[in-house]
C-alpha atoms as a PDB file:
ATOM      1  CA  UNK A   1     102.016 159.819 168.325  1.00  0.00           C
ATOM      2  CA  UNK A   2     101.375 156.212 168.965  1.00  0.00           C
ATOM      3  CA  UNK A   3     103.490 153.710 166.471  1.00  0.00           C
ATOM      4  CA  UNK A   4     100.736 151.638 165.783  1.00  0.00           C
ATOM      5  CA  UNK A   5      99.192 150.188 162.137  1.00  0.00           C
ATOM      6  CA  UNK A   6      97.334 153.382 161.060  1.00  0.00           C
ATOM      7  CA  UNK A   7     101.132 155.386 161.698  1.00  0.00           C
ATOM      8  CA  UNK A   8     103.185 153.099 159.748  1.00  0.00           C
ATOM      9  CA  UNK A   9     100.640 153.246 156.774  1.00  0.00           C
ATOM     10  CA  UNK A  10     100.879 156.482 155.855  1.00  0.00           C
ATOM     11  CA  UNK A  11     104.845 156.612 155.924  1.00  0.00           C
ATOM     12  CA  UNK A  12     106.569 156.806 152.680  1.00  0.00           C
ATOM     13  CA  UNK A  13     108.012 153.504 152.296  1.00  0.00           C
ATOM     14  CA  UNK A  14     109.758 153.357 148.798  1.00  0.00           C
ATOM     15  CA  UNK A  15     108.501 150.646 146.487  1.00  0.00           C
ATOM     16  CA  UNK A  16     110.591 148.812 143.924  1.00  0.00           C
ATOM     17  CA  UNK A  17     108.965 147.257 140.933  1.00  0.00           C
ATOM     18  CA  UNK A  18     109.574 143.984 138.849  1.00  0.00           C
ATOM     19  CA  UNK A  19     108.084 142.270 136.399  1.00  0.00           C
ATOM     20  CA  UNK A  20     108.412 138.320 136.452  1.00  0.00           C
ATOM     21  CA  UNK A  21     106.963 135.269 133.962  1.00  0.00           C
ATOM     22  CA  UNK A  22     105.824 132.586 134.178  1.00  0.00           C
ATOM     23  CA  UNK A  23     105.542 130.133 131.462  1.00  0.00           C
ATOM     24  CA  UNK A  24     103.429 132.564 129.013  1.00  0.00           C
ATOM     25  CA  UNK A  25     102.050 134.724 131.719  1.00  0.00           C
ATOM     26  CA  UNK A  26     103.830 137.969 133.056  1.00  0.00           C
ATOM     27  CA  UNK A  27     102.808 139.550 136.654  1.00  0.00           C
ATOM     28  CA  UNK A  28     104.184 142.575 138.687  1.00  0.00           C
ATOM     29  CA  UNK A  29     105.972 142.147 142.072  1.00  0.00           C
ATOM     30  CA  UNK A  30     106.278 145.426 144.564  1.00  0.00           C
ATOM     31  CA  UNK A  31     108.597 145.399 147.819  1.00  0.00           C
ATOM     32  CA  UNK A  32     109.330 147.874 149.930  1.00  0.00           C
ATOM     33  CA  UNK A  33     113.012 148.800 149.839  1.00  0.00           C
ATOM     34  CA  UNK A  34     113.447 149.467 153.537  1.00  0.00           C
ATOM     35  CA  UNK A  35     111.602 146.055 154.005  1.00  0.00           C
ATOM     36  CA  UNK A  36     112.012 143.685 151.611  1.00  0.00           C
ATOM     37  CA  UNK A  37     110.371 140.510 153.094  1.00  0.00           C
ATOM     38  CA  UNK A  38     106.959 142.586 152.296  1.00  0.00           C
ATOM     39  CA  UNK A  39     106.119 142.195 149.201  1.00  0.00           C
ATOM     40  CA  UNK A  40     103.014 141.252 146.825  1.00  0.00           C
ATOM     41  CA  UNK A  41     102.035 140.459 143.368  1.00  0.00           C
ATOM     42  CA  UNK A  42      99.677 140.695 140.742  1.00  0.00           C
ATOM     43  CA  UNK A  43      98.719 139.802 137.421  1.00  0.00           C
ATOM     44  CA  UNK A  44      98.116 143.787 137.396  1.00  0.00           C
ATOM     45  CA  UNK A  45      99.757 147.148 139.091  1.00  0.00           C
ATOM     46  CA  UNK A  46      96.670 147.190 141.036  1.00  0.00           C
ATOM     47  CA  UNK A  47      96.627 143.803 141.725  1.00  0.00           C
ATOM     48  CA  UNK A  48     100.168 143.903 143.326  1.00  0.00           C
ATOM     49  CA  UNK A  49      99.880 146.905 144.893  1.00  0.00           C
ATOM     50  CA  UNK A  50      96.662 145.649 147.073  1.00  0.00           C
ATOM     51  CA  UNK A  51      98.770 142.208 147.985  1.00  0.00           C
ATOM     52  CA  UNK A  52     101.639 144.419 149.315  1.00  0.00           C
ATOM     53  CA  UNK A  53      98.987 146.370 151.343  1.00  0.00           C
ATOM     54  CA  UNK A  54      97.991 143.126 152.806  1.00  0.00           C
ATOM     55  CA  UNK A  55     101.323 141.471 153.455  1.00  0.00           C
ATOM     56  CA  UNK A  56     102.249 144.709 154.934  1.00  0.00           C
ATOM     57  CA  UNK A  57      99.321 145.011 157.279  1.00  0.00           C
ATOM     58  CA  UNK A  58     100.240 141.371 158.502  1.00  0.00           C
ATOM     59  CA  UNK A  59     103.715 142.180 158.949  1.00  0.00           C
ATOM     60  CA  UNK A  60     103.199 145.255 160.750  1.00  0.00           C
ATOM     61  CA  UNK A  61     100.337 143.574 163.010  1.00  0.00           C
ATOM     62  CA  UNK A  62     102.522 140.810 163.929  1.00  0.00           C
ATOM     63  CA  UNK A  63     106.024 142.368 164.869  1.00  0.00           C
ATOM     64  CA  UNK A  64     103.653 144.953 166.937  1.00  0.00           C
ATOM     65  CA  UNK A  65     102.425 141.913 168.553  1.00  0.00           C
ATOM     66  CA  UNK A  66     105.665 140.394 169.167  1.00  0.00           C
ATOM     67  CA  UNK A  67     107.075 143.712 170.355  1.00  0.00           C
ATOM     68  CA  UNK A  68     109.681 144.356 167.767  1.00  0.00           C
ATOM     69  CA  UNK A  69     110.934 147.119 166.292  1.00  0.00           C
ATOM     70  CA  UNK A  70     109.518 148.478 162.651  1.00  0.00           C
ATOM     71  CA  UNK A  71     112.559 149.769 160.526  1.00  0.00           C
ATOM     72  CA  UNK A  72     110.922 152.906 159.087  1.00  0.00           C
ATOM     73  CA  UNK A  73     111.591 154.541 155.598  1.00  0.00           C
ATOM     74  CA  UNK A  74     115.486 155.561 155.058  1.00  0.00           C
ATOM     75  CA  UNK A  75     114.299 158.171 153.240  1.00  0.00           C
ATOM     76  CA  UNK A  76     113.551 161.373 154.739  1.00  0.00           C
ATOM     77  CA  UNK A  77     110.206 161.960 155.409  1.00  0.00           C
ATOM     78  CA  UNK A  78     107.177 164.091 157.654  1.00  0.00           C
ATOM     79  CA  UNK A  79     104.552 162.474 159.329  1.00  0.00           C
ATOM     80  CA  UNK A  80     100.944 164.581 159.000  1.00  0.00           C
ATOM     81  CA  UNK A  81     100.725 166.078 162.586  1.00  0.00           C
ATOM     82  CA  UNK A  82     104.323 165.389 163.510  1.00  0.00           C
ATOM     83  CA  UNK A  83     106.880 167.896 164.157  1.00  0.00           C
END
């Protein structure tokens, strides 16, 4: 299987959730554990969770580009079609 975008989406990379404020207004931040540099926000769950999408989508495209490696969940895990 090639390790391109589409593979590294549909691993299960764990997310960990806070909640921030900011003066009166509170928003949700998501990383993802294994990388914690990717991470979005959101004034909603939803919200956040599309950002992280996003940010992860860059990150992915652009250390793909650069040729360098992709840690990949710590977890254990099965890849649809793998072995």
């Amino acid at each position: 299987m090639t390790k391109d975008s589409a593979y590294y989406r549909l691993l299960p990379y764990e997310r960990e959730w806070l909640m921030r404020e900011e003066g009166a207004q509170k928003y949700f931040v998501v990383r993802l554990k294994d990388l914690p540099a990717v991470a979005g926000d959101g004034v909603s769950q939803d919200e956040a969770v599309e950002d992280l999408r996003e940010a992860f989508d860059e990150f992915v495209a652009a250390w793909l580009e650069a040729g360098r490696p992709i840690p990949e969940p710590s977890r254990a895990f099965s890849v649809p079609g793998g072995a």
